[in-house]
PDB file of N, CA and C in Angstrom:
ATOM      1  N   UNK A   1      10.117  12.416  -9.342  1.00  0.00           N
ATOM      2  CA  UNK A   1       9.595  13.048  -8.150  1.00  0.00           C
ATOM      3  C   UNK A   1      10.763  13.329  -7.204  1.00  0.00           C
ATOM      4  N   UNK A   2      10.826  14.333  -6.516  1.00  0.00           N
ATOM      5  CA  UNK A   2      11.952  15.188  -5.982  1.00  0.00           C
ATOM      6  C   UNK A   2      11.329  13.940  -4.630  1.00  0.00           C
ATOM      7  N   UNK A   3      12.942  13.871  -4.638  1.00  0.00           N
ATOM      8  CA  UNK A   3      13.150  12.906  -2.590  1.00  0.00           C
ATOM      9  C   UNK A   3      12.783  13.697  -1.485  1.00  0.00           C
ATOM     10  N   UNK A   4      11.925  13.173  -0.304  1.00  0.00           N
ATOM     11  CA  UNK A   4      11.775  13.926   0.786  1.00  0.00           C
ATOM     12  C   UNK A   4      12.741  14.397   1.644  1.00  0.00           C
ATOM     13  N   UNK A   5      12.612  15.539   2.504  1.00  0.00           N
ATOM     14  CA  UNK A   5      13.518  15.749   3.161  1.00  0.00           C
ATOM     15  C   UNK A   5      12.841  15.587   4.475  1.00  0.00           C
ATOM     16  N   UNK A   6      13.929  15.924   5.922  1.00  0.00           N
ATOM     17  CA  UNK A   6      12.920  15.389   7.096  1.00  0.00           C
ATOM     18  C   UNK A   6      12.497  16.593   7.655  1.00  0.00           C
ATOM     19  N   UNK A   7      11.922  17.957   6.999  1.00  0.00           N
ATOM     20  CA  UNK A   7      10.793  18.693   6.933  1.00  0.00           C
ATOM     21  C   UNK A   7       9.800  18.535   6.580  1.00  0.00           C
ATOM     22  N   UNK A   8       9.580  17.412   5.439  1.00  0.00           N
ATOM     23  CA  UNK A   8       8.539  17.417   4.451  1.00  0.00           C
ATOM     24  C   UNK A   8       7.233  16.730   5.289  1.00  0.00           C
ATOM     25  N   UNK A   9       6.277  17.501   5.420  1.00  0.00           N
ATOM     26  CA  UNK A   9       5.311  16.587   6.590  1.00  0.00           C
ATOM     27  C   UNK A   9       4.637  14.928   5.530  1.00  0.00           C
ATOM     28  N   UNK A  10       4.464  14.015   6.630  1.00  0.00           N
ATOM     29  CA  UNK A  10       4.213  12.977   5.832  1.00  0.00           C
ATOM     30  C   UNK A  10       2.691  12.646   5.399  1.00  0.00           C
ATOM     31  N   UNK A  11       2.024  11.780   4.564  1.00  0.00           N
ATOM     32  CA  UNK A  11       0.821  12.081   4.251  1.00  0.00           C
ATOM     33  C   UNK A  11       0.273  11.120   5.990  1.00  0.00           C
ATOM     34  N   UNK A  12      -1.213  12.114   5.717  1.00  0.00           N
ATOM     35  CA  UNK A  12      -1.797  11.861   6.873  1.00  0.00           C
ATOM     36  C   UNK A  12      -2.144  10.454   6.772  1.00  0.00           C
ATOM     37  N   UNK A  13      -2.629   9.714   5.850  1.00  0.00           N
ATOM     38  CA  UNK A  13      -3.351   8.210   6.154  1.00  0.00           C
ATOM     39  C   UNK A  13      -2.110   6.993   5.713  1.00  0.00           C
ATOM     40  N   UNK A  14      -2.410   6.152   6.045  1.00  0.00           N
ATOM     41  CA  UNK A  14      -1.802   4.982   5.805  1.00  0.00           C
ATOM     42  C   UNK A  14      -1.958   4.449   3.878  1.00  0.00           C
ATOM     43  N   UNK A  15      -2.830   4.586   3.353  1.00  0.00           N
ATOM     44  CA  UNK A  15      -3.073   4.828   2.250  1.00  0.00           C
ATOM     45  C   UNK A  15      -1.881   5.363   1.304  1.00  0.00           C
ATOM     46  N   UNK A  16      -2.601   6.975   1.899  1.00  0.00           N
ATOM     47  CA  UNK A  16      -2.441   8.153   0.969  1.00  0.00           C
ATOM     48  C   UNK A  16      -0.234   7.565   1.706  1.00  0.00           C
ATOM     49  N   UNK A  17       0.052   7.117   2.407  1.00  0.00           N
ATOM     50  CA  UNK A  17       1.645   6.873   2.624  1.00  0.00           C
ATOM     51  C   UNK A  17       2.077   5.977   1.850  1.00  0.00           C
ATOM     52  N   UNK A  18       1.667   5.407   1.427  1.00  0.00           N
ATOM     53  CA  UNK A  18       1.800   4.062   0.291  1.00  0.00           C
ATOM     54  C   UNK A  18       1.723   4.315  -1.026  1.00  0.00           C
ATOM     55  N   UNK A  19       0.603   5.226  -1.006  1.00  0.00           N
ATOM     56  CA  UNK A  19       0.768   5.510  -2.949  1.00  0.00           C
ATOM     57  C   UNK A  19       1.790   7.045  -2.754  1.00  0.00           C
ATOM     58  N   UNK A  20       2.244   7.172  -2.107  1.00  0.00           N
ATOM     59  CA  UNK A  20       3.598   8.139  -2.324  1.00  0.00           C
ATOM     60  C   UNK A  20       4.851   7.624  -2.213  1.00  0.00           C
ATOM     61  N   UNK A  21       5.116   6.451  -1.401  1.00  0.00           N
ATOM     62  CA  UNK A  21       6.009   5.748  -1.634  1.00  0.00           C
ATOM     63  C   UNK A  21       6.231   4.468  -3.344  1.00  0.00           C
ATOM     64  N   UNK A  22       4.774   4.391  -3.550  1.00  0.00           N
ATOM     65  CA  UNK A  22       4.894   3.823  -4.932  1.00  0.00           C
ATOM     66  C   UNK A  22       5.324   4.888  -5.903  1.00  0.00           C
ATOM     67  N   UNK A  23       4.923   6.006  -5.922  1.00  0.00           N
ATOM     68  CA  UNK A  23       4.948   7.335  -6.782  1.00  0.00           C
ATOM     69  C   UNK A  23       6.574   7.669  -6.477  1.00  0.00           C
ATOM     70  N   UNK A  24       6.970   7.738  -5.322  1.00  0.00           N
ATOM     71  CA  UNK A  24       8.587   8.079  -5.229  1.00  0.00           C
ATOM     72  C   UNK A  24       9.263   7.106  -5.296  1.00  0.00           C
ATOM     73  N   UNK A  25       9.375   5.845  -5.324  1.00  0.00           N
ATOM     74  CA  UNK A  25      10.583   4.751  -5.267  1.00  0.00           C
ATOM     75  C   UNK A  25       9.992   3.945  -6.557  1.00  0.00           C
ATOM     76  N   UNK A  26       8.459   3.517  -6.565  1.00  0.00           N
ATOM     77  CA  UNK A  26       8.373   2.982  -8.030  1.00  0.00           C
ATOM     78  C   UNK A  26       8.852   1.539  -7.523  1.00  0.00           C
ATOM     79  N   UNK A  27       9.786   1.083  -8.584  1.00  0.00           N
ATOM     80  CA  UNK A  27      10.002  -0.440  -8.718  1.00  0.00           C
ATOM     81  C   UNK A  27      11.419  -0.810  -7.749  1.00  0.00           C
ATOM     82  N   UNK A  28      11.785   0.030  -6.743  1.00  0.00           N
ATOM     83  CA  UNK A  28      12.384  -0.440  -5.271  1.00  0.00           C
ATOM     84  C   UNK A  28      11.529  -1.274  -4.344  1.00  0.00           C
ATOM     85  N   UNK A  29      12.386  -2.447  -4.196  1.00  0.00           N
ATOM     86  CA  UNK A  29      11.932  -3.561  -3.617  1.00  0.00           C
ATOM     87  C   UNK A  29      11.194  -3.062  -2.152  1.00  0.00           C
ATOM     88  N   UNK A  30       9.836  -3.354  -1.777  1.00  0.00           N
ATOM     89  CA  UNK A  30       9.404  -2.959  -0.648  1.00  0.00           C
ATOM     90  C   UNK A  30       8.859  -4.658   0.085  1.00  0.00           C
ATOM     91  N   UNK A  31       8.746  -5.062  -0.730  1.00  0.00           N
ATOM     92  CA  UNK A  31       8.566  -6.832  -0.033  1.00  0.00           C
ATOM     93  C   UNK A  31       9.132  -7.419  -0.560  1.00  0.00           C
ATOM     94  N   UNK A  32      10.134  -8.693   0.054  1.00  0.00           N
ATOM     95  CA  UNK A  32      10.885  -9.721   0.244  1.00  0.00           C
ATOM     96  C   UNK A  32      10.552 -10.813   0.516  1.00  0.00           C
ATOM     97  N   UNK A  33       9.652 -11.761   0.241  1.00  0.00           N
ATOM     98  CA  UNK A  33       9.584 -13.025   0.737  1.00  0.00           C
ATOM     99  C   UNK A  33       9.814 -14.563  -0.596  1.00  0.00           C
ATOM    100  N   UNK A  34      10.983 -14.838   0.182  1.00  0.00           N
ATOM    101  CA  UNK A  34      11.499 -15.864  -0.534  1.00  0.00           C
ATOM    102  C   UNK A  34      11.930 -15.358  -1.569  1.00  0.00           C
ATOM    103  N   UNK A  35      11.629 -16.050  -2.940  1.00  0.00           N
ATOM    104  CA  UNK A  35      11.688 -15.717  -4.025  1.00  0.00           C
ATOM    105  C   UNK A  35      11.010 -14.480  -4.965  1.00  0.00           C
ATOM    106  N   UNK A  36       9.610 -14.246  -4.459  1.00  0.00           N
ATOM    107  CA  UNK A  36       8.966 -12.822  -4.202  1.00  0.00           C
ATOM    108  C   UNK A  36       9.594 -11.432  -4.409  1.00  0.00           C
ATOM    109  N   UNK A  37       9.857 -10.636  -4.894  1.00  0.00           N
ATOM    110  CA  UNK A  37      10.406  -9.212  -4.297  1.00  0.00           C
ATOM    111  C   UNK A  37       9.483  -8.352  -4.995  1.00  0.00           C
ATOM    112  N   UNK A  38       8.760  -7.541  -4.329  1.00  0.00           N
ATOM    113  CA  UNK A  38       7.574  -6.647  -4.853  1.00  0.00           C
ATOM    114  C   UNK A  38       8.216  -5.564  -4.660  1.00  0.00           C
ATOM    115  N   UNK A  39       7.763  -4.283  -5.492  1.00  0.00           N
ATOM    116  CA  UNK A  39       8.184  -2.736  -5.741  1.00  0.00           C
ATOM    117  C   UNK A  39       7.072  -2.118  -5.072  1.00  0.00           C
ATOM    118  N   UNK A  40       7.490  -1.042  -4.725  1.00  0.00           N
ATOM    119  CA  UNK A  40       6.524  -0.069  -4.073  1.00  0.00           C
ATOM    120  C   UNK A  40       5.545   0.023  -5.052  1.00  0.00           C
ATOM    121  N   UNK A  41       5.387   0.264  -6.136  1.00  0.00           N
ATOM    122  CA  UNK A  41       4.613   0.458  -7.049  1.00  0.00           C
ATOM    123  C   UNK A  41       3.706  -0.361  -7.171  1.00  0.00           C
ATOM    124  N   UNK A  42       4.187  -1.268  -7.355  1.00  0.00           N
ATOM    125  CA  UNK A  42       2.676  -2.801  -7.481  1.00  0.00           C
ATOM    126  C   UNK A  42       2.621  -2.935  -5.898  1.00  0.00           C
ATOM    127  N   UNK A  43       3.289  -2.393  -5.355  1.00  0.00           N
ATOM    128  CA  UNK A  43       2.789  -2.747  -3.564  1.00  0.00           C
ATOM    129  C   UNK A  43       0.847  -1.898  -3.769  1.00  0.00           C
ATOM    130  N   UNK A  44       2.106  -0.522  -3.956  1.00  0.00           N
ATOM    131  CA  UNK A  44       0.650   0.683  -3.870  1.00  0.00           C
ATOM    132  C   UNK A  44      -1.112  -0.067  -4.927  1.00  0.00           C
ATOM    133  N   UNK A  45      -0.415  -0.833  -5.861  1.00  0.00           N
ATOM    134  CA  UNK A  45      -1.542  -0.977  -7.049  1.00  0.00           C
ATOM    135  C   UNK A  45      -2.076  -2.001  -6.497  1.00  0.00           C
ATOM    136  N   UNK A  46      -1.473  -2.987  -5.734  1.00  0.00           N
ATOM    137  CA  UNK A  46      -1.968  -4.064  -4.981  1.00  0.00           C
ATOM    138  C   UNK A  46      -3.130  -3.860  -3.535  1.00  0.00           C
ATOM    139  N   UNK A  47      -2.714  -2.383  -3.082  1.00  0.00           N
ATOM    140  CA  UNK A  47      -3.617  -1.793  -1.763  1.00  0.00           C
ATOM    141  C   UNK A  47      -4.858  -1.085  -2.775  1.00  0.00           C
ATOM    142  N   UNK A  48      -4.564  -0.989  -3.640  1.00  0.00           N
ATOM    143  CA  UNK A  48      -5.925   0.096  -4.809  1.00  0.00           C
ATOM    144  C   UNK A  48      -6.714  -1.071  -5.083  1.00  0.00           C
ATOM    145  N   UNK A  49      -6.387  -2.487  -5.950  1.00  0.00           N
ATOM    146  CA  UNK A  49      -7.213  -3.559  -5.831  1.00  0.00           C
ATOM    147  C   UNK A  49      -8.139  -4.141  -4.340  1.00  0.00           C
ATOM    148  N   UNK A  50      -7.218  -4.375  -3.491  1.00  0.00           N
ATOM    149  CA  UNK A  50      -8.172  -4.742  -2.581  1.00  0.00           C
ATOM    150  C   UNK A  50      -8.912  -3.836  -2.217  1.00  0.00           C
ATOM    151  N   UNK A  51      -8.784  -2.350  -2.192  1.00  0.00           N
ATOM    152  CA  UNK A  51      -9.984  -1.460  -1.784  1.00  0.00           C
ATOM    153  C   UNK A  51     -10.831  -1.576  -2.403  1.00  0.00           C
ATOM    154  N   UNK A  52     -10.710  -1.715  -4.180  1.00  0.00           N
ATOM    155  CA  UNK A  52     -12.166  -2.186  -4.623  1.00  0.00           C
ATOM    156  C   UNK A  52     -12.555  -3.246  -4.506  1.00  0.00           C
ATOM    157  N   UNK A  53     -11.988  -4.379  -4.323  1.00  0.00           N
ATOM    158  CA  UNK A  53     -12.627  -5.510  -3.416  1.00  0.00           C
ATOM    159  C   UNK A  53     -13.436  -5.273  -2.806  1.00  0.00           C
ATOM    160  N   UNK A  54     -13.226  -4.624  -1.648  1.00  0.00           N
ATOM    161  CA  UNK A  54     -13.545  -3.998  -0.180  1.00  0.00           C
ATOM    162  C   UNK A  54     -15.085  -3.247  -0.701  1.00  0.00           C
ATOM    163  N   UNK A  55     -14.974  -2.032  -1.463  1.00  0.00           N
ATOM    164  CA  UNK A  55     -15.956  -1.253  -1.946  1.00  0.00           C
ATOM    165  C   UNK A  55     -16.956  -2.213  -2.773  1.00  0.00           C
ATOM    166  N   UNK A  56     -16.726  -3.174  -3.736  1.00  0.00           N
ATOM    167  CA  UNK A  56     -17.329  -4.277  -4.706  1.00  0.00           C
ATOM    168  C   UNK A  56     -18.395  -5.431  -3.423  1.00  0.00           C
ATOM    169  N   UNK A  57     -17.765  -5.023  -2.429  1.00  0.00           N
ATOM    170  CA  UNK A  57     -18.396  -5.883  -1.387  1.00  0.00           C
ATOM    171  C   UNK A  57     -19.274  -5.148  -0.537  1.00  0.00           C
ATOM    172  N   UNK A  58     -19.479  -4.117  -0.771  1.00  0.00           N
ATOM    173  CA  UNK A  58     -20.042  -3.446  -0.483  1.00  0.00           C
ATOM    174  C   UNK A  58     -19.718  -2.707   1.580  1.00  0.00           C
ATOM    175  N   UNK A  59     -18.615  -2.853   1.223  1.00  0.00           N
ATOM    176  CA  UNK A  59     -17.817  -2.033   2.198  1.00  0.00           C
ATOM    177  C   UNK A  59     -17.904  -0.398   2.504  1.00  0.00           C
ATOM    178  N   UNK A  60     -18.083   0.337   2.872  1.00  0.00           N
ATOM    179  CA  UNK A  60     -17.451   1.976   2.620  1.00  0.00           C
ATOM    180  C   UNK A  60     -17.200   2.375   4.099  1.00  0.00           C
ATOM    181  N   UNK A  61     -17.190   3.839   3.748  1.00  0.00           N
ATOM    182  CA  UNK A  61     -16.612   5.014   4.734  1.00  0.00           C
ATOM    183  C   UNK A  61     -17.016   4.502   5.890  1.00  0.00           C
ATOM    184  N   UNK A  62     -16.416   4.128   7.027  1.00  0.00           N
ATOM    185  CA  UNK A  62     -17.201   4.365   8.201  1.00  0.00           C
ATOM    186  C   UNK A  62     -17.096   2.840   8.898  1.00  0.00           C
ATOM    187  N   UNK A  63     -17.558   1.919   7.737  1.00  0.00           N
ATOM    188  CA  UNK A  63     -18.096   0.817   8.407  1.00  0.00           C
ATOM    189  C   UNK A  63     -16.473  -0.041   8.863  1.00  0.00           C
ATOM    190  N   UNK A  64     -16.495  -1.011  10.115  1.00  0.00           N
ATOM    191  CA  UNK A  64     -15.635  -1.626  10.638  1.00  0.00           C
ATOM    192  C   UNK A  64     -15.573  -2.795  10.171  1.00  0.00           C
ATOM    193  N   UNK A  65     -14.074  -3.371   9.970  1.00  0.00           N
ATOM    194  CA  UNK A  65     -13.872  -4.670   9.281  1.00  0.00           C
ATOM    195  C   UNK A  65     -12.912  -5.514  10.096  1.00  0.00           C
ATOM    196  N   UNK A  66     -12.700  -6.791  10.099  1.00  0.00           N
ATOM    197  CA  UNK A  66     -11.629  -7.493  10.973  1.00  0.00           C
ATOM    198  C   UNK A  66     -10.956  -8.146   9.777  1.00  0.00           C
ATOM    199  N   UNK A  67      -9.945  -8.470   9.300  1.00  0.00           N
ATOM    200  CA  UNK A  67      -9.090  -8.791   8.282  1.00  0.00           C
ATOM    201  C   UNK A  67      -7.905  -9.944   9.033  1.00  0.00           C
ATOM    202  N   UNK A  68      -7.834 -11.337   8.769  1.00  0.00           N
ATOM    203  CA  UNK A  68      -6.927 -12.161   9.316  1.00  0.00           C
ATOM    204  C   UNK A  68      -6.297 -12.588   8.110  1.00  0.00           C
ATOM    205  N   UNK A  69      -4.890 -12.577   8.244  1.00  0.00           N
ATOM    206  CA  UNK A  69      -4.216 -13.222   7.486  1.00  0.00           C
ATOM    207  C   UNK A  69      -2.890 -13.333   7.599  1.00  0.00           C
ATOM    208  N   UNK A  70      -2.049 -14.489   7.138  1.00  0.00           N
ATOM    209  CA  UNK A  70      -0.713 -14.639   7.288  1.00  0.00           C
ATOM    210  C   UNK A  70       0.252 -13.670   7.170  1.00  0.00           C
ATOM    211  N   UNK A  71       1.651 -13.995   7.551  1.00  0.00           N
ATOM    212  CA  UNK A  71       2.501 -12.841   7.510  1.00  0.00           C
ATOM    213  C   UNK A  71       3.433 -13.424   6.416  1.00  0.00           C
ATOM    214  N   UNK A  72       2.632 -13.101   4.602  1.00  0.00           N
ATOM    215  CA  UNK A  72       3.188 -13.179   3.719  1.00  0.00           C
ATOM    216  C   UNK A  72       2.721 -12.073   3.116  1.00  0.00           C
ATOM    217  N   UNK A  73       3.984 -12.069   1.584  1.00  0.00           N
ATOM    218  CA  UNK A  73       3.604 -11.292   0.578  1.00  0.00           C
ATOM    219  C   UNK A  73       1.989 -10.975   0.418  1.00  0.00           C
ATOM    220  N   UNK A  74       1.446 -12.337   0.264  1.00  0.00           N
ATOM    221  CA  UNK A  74       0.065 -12.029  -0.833  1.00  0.00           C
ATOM    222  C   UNK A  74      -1.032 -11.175   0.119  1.00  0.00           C
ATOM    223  N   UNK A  75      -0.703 -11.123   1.649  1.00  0.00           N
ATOM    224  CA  UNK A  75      -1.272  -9.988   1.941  1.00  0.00           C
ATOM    225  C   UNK A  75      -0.607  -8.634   2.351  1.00  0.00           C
TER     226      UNK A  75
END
């Protein structure tokens, strides 16, 4: 996948910015903790699991959620 330049407009959602950074960098380290080092790629595949979590729970479009959790990798 051809590198962005700083014309290239960025994707609109927080999402759709994540699975383009997995799609363009792939297995470049995007988390660091401790011993840990995650790739954009399993970052992006890791935000696709919890959405079906999210959806499996019967979550969708629209509805509001509060989400607490530490400031580690596993979230």
């Amino acid at each position: 996948m051809a590198a962005m330049t700083p014309t290239d407009p960025l994707p609109a959602t927080i999402p759709r910015l994540l699975l383009d950074a997995g799609a363009r960098r792939g297995g470049k380290v995007a988390i660091e903790d401790g011993p840990v080092a995650l790739g954009y790629a399993a970052l992006a595949e890791s935000m696709l699991e919890a959405a079906r979590a999210f959806m499996a729970a019967g979550i969708g479009p629209g509805d509001r959620v509060a989400i607490w959790a530490p400031n580690i990798w596993e979230w």
